[in-house]
N, C-alpha and C. Protein backbone atom coordinates (compact mmCIF):
# COMPACT_ATOMS: atom_id res chain seq x y z
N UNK A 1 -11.51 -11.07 6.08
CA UNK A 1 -11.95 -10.00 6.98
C UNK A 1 -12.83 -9.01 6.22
N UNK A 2 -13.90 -8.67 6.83
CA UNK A 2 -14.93 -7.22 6.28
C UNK A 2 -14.38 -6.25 5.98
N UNK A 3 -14.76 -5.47 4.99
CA UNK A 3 -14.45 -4.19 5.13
C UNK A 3 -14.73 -2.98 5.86
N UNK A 4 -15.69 -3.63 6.45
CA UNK A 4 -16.08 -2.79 7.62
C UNK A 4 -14.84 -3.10 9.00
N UNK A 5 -14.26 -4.20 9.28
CA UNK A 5 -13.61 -4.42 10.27
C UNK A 5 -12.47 -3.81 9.95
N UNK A 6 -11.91 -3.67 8.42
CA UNK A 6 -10.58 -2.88 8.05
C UNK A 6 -10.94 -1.50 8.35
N UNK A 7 -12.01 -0.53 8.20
CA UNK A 7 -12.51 0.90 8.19
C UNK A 7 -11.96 0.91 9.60
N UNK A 8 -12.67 -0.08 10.49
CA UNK A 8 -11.98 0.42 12.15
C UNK A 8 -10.86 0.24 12.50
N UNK A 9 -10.36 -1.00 11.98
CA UNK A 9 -9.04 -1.24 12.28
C UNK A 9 -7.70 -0.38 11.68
N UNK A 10 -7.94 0.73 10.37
CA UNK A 10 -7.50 1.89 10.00
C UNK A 10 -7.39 2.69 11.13
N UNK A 11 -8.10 3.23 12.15
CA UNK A 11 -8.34 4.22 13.25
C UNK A 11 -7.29 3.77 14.25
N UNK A 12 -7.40 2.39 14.22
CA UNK A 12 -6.07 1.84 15.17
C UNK A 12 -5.07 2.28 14.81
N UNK A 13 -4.60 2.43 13.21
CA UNK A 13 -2.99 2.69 13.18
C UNK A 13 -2.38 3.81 14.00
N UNK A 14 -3.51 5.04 14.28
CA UNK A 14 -3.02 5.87 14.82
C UNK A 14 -2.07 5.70 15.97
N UNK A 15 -2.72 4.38 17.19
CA UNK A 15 -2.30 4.06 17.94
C UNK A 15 -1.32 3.11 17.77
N UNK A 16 -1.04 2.65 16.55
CA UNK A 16 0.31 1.79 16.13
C UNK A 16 1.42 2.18 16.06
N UNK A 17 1.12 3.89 15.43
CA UNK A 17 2.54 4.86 15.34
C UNK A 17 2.72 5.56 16.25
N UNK A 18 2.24 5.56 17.82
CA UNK A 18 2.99 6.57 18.20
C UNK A 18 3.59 5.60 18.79
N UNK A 19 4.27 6.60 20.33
CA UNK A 19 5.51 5.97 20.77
C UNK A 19 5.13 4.96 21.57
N UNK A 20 6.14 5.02 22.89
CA UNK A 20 6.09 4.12 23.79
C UNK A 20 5.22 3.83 25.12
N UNK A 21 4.83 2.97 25.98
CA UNK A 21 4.21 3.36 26.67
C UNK A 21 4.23 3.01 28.39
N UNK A 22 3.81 3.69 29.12
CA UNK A 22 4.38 4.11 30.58
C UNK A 22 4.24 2.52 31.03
N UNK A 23 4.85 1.92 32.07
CA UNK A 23 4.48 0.93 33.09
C UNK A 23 3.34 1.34 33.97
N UNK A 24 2.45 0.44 34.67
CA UNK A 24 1.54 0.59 35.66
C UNK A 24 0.67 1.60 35.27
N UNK A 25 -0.59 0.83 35.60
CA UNK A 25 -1.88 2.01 35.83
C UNK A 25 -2.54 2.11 37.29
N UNK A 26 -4.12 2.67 37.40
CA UNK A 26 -4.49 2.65 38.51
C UNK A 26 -5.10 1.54 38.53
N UNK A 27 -5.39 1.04 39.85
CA UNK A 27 -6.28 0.13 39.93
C UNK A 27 -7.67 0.11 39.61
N UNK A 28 -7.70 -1.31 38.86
CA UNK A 28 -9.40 -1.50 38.03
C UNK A 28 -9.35 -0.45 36.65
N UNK A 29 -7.98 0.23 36.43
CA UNK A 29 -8.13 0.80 35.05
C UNK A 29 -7.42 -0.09 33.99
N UNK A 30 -7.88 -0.20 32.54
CA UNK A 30 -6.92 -0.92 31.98
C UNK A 30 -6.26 -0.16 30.77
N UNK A 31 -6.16 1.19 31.07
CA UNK A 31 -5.41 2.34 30.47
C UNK A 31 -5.39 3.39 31.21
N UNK A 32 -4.53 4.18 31.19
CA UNK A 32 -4.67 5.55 31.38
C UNK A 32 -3.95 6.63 30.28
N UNK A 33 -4.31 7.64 29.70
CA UNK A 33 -4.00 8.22 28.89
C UNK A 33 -3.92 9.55 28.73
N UNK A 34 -3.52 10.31 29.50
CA UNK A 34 -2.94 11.58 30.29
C UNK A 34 -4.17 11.91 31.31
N UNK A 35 -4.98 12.70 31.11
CA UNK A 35 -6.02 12.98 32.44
C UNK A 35 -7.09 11.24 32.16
N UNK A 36 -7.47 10.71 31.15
CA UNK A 36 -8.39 10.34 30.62
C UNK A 36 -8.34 8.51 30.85
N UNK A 37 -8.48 8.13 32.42
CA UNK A 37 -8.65 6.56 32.65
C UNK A 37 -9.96 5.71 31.83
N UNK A 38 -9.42 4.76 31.29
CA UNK A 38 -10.01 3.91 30.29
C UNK A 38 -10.42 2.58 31.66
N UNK A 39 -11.43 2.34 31.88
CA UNK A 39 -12.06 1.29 32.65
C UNK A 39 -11.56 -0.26 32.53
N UNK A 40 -11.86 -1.11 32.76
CA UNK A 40 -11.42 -2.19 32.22
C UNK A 40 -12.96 -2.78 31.90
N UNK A 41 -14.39 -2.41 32.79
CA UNK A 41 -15.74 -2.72 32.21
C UNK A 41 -15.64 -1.90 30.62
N UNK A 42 -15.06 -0.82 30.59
CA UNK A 42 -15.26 0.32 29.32
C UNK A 42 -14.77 -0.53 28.30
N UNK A 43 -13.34 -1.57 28.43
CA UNK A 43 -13.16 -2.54 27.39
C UNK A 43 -13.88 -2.99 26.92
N UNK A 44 -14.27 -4.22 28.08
CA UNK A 44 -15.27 -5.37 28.14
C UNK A 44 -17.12 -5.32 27.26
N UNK A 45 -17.31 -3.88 27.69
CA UNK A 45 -18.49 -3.12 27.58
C UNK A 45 -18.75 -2.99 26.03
N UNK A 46 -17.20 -2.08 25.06
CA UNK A 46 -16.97 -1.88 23.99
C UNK A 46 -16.81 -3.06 23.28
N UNK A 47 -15.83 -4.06 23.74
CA UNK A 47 -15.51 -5.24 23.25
C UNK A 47 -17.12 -6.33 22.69
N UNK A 48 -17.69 -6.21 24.18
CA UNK A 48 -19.56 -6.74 23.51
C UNK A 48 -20.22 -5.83 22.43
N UNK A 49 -20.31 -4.84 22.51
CA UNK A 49 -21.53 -4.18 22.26
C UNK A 49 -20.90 -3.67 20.54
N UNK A 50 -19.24 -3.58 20.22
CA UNK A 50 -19.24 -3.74 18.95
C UNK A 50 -19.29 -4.55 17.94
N UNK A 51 -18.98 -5.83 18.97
CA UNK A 51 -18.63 -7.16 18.38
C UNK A 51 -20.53 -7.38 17.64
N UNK A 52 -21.01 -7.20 18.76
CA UNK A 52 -22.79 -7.09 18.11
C UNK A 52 -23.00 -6.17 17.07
N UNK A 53 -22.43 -5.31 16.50
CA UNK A 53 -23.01 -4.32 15.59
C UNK A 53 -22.41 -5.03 14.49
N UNK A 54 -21.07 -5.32 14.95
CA UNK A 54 -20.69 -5.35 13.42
C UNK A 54 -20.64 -7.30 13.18
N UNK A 55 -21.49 -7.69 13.87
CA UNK A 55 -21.62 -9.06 13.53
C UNK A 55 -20.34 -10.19 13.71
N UNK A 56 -19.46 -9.77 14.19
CA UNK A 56 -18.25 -10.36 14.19
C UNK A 56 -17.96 -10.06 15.47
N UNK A 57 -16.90 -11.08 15.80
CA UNK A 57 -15.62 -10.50 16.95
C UNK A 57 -14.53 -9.42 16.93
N UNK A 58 -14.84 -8.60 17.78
CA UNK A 58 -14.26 -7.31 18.15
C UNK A 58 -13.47 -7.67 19.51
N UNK A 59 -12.18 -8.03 19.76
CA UNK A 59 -12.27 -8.41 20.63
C UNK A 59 -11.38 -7.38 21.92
N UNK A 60 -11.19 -7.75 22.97
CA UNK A 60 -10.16 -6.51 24.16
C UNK A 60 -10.00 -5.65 23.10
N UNK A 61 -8.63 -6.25 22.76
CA UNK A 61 -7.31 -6.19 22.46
C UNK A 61 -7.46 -5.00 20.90
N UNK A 62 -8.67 -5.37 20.14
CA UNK A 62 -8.98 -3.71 19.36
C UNK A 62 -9.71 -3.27 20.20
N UNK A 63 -10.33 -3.28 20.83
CA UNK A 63 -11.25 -2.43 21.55
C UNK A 63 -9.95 -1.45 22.11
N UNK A 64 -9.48 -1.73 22.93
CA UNK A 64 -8.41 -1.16 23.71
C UNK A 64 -7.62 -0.32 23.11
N UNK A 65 -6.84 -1.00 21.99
CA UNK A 65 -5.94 0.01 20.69
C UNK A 65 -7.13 1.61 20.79
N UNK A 66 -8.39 0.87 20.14
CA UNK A 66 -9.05 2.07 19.89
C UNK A 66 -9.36 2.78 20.71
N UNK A 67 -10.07 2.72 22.26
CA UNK A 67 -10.32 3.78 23.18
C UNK A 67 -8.79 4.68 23.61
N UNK A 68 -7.92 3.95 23.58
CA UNK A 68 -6.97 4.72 23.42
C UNK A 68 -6.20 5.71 22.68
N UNK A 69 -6.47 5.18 21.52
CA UNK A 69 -6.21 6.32 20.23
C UNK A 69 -7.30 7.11 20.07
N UNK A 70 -8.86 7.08 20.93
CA UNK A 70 -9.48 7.84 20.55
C UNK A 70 -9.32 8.93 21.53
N UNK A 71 -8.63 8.98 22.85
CA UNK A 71 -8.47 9.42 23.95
C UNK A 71 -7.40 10.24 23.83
N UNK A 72 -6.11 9.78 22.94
CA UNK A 72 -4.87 10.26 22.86
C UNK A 72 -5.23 11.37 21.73
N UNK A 73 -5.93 10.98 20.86
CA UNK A 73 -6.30 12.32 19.82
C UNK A 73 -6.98 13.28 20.46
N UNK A 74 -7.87 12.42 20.84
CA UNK A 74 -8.84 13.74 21.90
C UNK A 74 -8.07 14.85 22.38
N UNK A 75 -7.55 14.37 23.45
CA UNK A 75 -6.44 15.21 24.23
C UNK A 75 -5.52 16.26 23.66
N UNK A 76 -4.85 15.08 22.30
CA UNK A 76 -4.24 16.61 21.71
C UNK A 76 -5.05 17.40 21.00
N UNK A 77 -6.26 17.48 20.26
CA UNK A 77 -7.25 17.99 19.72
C UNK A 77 -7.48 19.14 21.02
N UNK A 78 -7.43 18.95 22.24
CA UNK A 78 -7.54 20.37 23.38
C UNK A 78 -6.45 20.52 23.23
N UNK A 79 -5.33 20.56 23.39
CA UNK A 79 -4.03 21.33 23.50
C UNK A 79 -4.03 21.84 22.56
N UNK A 80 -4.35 21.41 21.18
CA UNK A 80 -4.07 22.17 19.98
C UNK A 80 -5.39 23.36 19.54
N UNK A 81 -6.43 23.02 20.85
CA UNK A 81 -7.81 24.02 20.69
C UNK A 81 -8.25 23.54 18.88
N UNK A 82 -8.41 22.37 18.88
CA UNK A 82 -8.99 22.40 17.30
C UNK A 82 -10.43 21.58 17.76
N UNK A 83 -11.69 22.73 16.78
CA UNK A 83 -13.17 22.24 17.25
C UNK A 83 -13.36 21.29 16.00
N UNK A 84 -14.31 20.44 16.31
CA UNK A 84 -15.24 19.24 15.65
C UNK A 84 -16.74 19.75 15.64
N UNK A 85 -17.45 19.99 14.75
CA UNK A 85 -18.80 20.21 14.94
C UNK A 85 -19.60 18.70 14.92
N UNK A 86 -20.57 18.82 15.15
CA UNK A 86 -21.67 17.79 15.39
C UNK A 86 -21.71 16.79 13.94
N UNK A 87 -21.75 17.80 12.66
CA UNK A 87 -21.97 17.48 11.35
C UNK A 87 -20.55 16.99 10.88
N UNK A 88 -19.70 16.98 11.76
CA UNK A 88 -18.16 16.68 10.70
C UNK A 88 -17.53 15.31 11.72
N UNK A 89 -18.01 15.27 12.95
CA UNK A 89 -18.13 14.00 13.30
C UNK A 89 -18.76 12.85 13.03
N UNK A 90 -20.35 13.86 12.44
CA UNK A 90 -21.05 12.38 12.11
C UNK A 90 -20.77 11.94 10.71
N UNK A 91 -20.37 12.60 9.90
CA UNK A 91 -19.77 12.35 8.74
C UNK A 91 -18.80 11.54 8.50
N UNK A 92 -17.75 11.76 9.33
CA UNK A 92 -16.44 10.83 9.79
C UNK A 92 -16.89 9.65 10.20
N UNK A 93 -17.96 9.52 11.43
CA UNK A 93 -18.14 7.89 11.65
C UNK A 93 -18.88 7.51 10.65
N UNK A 94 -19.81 7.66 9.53
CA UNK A 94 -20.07 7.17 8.67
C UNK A 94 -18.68 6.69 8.03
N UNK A 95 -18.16 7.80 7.15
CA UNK A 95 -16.96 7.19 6.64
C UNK A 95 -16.12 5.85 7.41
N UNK A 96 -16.14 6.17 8.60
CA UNK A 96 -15.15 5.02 9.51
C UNK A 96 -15.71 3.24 9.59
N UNK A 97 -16.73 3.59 9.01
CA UNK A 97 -17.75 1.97 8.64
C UNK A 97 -17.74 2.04 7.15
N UNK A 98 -16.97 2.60 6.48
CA UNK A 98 -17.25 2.31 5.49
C UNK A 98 -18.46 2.24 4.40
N UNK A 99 -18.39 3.95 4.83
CA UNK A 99 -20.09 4.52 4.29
C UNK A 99 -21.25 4.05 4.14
N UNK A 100 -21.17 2.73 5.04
CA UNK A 100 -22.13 1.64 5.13
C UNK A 100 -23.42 2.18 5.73
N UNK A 101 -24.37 2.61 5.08
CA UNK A 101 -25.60 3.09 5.90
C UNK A 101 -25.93 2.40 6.42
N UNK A 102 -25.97 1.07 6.60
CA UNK A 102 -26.93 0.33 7.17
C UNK A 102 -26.35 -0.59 8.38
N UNK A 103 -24.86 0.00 8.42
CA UNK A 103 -24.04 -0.31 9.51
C UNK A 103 -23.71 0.83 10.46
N UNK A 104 -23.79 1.96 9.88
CA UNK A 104 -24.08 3.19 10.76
C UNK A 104 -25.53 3.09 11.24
N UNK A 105 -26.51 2.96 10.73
CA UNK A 105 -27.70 2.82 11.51
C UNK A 105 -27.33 1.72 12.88
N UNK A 106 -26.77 0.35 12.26
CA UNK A 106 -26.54 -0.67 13.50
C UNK A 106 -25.65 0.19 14.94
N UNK A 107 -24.92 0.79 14.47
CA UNK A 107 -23.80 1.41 15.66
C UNK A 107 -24.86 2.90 16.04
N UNK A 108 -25.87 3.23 15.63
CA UNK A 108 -26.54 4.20 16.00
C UNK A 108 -27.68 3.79 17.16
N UNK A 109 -28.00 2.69 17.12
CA UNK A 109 -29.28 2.03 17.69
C UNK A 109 -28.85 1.90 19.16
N UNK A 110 -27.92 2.15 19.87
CA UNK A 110 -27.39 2.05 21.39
C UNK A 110 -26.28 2.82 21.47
N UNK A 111 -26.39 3.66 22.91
CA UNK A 111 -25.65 4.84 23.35
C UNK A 111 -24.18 4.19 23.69
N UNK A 112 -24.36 2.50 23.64
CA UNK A 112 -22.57 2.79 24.22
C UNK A 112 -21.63 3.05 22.45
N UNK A 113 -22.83 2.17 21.50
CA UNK A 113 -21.52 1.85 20.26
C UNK A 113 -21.80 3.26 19.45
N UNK A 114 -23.15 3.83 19.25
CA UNK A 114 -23.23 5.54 18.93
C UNK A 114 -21.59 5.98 19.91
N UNK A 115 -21.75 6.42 20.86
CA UNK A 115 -20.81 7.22 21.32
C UNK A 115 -19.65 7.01 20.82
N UNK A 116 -19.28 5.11 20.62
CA UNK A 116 -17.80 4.78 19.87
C UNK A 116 -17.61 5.23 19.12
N UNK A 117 -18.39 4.92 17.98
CA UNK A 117 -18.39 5.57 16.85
C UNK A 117 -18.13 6.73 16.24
N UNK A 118 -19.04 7.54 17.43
CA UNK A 118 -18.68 9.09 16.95
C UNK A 118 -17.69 9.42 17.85
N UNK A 119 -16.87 9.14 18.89
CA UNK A 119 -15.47 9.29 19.07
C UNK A 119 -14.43 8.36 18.31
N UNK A 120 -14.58 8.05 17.49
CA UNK A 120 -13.73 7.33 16.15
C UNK A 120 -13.79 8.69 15.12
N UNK A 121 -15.35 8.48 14.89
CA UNK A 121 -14.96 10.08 14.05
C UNK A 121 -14.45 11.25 13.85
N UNK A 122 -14.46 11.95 15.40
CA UNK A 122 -14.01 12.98 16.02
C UNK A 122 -12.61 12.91 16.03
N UNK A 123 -11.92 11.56 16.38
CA UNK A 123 -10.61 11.64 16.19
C UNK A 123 -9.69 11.42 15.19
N UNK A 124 -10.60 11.13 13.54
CA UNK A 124 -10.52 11.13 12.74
C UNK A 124 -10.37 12.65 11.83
N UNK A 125 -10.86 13.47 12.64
CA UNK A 125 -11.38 14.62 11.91
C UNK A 125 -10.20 15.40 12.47
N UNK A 126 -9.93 15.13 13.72
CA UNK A 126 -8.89 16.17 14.56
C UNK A 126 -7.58 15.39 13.78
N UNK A 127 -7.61 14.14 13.59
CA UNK A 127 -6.17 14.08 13.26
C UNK A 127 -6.06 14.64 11.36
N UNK A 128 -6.94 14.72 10.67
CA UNK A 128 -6.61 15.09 9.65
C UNK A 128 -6.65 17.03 9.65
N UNK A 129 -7.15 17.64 10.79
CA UNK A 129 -7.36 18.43 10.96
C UNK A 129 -6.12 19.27 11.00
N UNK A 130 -5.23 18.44 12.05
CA UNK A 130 -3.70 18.69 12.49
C UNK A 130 -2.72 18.94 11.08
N UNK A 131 -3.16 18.25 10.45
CA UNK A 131 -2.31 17.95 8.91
C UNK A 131 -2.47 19.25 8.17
N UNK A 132 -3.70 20.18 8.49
CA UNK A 132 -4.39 21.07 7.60
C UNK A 132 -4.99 20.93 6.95
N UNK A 133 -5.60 19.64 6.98
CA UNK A 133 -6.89 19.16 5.77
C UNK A 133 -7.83 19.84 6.99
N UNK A 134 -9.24 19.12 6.01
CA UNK A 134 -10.67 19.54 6.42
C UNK A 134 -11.62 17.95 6.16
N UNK A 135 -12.48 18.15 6.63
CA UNK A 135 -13.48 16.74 6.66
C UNK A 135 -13.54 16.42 5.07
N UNK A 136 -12.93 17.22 4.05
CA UNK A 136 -13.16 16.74 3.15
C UNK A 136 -11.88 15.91 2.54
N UNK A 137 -11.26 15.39 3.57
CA UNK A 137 -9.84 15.35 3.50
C UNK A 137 -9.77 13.13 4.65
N UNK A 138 -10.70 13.25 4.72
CA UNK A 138 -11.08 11.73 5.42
C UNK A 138 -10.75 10.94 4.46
N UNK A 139 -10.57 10.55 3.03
CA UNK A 139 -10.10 9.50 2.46
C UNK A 139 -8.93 9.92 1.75
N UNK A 140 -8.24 11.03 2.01
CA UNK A 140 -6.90 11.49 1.40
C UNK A 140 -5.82 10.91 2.38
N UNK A 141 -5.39 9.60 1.76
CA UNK A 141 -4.50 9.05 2.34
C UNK A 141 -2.96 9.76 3.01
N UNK A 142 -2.52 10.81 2.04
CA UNK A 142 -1.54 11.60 2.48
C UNK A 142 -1.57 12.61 3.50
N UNK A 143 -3.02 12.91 3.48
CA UNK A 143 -3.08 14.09 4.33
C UNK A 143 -3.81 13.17 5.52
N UNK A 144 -3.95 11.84 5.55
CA UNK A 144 -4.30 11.12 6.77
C UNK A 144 -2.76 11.01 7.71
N UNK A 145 -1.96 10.02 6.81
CA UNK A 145 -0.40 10.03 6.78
C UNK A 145 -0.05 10.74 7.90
N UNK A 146 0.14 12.19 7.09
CA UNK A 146 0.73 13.60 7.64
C UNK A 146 -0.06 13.63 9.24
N UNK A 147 -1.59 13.79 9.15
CA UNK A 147 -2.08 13.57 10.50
C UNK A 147 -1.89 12.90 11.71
N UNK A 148 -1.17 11.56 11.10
CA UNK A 148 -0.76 10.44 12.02
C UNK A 148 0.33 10.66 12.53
N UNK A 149 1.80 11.00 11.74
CA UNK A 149 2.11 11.94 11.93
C UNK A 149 2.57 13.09 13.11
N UNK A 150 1.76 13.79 12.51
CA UNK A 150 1.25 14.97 13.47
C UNK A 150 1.38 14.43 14.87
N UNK A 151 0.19 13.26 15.17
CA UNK A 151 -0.53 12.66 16.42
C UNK A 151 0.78 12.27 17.15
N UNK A 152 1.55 11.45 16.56
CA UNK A 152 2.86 10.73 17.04
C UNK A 152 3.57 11.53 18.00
N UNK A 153 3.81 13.18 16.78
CA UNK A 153 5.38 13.96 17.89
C UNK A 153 3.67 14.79 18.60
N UNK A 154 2.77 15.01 18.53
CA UNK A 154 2.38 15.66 19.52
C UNK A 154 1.66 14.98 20.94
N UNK A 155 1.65 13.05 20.94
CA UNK A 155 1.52 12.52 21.86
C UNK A 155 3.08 12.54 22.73
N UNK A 156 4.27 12.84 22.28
CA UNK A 156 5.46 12.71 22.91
C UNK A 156 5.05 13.62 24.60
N UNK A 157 4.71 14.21 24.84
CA UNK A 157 4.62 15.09 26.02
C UNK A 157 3.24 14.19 26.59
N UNK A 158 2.56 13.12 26.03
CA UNK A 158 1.08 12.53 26.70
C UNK A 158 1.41 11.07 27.84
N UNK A 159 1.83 11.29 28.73
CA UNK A 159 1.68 9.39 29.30
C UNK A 159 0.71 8.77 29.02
N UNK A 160 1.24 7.79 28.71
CA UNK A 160 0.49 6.35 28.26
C UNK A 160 0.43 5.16 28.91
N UNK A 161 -0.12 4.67 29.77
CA UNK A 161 -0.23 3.09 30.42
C UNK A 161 -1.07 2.19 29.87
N UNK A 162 -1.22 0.90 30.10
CA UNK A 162 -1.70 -0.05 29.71
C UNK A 162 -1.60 -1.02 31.08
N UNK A 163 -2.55 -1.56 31.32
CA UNK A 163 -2.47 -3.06 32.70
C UNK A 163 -2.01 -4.09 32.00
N UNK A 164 -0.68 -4.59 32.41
CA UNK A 164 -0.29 -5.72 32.05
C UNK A 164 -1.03 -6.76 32.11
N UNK A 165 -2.31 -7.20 32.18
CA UNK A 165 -3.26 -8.17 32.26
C UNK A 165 -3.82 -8.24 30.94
N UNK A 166 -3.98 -6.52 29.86
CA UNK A 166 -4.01 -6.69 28.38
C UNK A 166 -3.14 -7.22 27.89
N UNK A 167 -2.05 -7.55 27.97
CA UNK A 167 -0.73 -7.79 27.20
C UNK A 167 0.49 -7.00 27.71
N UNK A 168 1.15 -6.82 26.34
CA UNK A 168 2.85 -6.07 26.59
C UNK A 168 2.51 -4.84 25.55
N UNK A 169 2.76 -3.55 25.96
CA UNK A 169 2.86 -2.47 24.56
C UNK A 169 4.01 -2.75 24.55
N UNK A 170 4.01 -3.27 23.12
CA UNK A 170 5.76 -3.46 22.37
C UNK A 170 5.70 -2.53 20.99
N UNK A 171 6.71 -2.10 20.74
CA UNK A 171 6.74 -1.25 19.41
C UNK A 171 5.45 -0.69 19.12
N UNK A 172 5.06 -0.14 19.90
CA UNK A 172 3.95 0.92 19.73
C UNK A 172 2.85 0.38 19.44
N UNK A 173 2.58 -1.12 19.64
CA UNK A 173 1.17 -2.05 19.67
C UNK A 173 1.22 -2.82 20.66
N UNK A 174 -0.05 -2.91 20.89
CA UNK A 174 -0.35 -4.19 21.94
C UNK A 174 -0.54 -5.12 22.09
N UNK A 175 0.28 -6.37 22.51
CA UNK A 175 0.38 -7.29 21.74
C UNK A 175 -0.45 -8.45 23.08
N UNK A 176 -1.91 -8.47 22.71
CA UNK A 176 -2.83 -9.59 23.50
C UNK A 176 -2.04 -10.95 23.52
N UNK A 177 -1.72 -11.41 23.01
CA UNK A 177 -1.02 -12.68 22.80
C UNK A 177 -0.38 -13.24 24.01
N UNK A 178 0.18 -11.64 24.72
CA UNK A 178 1.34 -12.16 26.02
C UNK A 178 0.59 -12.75 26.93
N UNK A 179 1.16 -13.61 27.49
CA UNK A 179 -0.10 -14.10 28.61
C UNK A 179 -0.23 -13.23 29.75
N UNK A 180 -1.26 -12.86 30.52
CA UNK A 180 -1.53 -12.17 31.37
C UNK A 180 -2.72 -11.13 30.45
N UNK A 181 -2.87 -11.71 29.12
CA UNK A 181 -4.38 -11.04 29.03
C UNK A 181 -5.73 -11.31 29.68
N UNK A 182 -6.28 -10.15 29.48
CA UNK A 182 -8.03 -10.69 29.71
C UNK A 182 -8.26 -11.91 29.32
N UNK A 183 -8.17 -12.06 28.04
CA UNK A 183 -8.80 -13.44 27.29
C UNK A 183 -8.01 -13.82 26.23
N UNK A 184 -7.91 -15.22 26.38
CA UNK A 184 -6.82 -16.13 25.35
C UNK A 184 -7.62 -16.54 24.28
N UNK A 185 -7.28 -15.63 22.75
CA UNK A 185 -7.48 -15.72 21.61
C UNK A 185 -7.52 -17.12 21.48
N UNK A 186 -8.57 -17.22 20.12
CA UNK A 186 -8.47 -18.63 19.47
C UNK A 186 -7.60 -18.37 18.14
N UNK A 187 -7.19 -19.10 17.64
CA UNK A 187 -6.80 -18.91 16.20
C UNK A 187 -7.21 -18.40 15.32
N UNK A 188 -8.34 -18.52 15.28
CA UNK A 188 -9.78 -17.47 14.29
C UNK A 188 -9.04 -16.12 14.59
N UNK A 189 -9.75 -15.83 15.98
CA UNK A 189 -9.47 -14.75 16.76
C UNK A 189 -8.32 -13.94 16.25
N UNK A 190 -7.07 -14.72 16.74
CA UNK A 190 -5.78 -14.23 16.36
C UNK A 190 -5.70 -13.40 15.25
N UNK A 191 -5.88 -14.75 13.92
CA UNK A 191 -5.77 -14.33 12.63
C UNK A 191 -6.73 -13.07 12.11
N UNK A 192 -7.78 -12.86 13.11
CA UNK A 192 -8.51 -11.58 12.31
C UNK A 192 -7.84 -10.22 13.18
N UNK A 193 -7.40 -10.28 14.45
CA UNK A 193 -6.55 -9.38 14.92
C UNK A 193 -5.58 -8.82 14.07
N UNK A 194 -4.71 -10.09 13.50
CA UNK A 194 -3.42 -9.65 12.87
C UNK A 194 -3.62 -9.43 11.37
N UNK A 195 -4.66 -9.53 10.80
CA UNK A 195 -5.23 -9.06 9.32
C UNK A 195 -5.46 -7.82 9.54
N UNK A 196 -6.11 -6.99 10.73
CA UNK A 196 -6.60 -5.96 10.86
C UNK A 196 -5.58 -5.18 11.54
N UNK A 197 -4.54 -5.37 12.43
CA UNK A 197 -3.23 -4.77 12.30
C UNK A 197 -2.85 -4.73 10.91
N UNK A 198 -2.59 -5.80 10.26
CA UNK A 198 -1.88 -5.50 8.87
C UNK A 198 -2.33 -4.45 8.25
N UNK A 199 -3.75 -4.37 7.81
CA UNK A 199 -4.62 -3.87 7.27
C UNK A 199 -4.54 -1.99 7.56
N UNK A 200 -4.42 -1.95 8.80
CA UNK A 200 -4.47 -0.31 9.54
C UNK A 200 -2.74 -0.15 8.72
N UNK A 201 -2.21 -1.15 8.85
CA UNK A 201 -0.37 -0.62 8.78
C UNK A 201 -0.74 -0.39 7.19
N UNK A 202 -1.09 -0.89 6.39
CA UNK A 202 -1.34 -1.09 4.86
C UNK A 202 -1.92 0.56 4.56
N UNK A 203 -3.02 0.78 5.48
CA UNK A 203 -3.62 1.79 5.19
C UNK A 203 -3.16 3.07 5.23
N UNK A 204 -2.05 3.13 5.96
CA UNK A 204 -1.31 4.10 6.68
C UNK A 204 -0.14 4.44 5.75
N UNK A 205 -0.13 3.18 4.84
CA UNK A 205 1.36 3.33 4.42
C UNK A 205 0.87 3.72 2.92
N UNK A 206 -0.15 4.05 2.57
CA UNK A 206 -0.69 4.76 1.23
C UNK A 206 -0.18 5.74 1.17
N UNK A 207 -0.21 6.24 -0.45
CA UNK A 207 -0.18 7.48 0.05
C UNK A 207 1.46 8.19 -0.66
């Protein structure tokens, strides 16, 4: 697996550690995450258009982890009134590719994977923010930790759904595998899913 696919799949852990998550969504959504419905095109949409940047398969099932953890930070980032400037987001999605200039240029070149990106960053910045770090605080594993953390007991008051057509949220991940997903992994597939779970849990557990 890339190291670029581990940089994103790090952003997932957030959504690995918190808690549990609600039954049923609305219809044609394939999340909901307190005010903030996640589409099921918004998957599909993310699922193409990153899988193209970063040259590989991106498939639902991270796509999904991530609009959700970027949604669930969001959210508490307003309750907790903590700002992101323009310059400390774009800093963060650099970092979140793995200071790859020339892979931040790729995710810059179209408004759907720009926007991913820099809501990866943003919720990167708010969760280390929570901890009491500062943007200069994005590769300080402990004070990421502490952030995650943070995110966990302050999603406790956030509902969380998922459409059983992604899978099952079991132990605080989503596990595509169950049948009734969008789309039935290949083995490739699988194995780079569950490297990049490993990988976010690995990253998390620095520190």
């Amino acid at each position: 697996m890339s190291t670029r696919l581990r940089a994103l799949g790090a952003v997932a852990a957030i959504v690995l550690l918190t808690g549990g998550c609600a039954a049923g969504t609305h219809p044609g959504a394939a999340a909901v995450v307190g005010k903030t419905e996640i589409s099921v095109s918004d998957v599909d949409n993310t699922s193409r258009a990153v899988s193209s940047a970063l040259g590989q398969s991106f498939n639902t099932v991270a796509a999904l982890n991530i609009l959700v953890s970027n949604a669930l930070v969001s959210e508490i980032g307003q309750q907790k009134s903590i700002t992101v400037t323009p310059a400390e987001t774009a800093a963060a999605a650099l970092s979140s590719v793995g200071d790859d200039q020339s892979m931040y240029q790729k995710f810059q070149s179209s408004a759907e994977t720009r926007d991913f990106l820099n809501a990866v960053g943003t919720a990167s910045v708010i969760t280390v923010k929570l901890a009491g770090g500062t943007i200069q605080d994005l590769q300080n594993q402990t004070k990421l930790q502490q952030g995650v953390l943070a995110v966990r007991e302050a999603s406790k008051g956030i509902d969380v759904s998922v459409a059983p057509r992604f899978g099952k949220w079991s132990d605080g991940t989503l596990d595509g595998t169950i049948s009734g997903s969008l789309s039935k992994e290949s083995d490739q597939t699988a194995a780079r899913r569950k490297a990049a779970e490993n990988a976010a849990q690995q990253a998390q557990g620095q520190g």
